[in-house]
Protein backbone atom coordinates (compact mmCIF):
# COMPACT_ATOMS: atom_id res chain seq x y z
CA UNK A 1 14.19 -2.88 8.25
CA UNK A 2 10.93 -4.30 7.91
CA UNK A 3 9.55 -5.54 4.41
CA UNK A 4 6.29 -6.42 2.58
CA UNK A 5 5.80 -8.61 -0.82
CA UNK A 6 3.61 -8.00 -3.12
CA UNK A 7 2.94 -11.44 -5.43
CA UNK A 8 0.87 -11.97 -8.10
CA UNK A 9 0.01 -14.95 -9.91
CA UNK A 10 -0.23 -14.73 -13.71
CA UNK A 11 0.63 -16.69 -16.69
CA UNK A 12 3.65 -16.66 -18.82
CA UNK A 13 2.62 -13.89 -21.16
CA UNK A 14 2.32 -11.48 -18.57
CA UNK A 15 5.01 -12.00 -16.42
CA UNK A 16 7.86 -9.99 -18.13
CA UNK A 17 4.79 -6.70 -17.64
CA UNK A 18 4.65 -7.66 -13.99
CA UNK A 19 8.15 -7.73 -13.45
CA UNK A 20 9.27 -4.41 -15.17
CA UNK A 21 6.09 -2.88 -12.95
CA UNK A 22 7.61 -3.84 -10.12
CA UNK A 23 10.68 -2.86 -10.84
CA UNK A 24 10.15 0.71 -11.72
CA UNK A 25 7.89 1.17 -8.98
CA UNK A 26 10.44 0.91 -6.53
CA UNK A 27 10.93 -3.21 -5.80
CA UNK A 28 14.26 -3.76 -4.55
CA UNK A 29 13.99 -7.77 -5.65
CA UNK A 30 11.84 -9.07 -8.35
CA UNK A 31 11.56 -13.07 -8.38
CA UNK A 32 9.67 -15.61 -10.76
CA UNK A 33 8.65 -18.89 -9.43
CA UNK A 34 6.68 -21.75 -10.52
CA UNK A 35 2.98 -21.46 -9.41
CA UNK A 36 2.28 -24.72 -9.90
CA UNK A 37 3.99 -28.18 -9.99
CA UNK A 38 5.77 -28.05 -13.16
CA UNK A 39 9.36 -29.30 -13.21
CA UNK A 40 11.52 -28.07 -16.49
CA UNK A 41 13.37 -30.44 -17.76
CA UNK A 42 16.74 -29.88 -19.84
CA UNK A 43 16.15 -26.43 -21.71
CA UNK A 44 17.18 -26.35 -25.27
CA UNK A 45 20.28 -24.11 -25.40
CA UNK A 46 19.62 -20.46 -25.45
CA UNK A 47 16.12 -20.63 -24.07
CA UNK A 48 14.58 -19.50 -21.07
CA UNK A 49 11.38 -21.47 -20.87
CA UNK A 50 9.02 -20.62 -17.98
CA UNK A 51 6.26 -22.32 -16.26
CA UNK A 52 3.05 -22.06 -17.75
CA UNK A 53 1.64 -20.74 -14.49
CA UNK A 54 3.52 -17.97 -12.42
CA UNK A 55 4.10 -16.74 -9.02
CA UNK A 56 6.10 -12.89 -9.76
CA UNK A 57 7.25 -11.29 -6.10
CA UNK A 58 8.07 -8.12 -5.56
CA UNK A 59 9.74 -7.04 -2.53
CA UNK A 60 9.45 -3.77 -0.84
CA UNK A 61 9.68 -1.49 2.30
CA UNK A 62 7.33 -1.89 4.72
CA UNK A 63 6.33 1.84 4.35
CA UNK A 64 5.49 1.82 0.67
CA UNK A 65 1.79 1.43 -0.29
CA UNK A 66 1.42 -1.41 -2.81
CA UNK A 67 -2.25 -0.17 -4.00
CA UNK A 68 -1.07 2.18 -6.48
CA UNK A 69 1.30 -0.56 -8.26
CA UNK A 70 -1.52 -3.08 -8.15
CA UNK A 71 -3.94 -0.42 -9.99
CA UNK A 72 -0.90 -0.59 -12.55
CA UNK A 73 -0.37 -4.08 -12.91
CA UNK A 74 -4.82 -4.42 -13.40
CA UNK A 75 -4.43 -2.10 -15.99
CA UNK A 76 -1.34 -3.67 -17.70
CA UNK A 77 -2.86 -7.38 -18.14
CA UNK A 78 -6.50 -6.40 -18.76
């Protein structure tokens, strides 16, 4: 099976929006990945700190047009 990623870059505010768009538009993985060089260093505990500046990836079948879900995501963060 062949597959296609969609990524966008974005900041930390936005990224939990991304995410759930790609989800429930049909992303079989969703991953969140430093955009920049920005090593975190010993969390507190209980946190989940992320990188000031984002990569989000969504991964999905080759068939299934991405334009539609990046109409969604425009509209989400604007």
């Amino acid at each position: 099976m062949s597959w296609q990623q969609l990524i966008v870059r974005t900041d930390d505010q936005h990224s939990d929006i991304i995410s759930d768009i790609l989800t429930a538009n049909g992303s079989d993985a969703v991953t969140i990945q430093d955009a920049e060089d920005q090593p975190i260093f010993e969390p507190m505990p209980d946190t989940m700190p992320l990188w000031p500046q984002l990569k989000v990836t969504g991964l999905f079948s080759a068939s299934k047009n991405l334009q539609p879900i990046i109409e969604k995501i425009k509209q989400a963060i604007s």
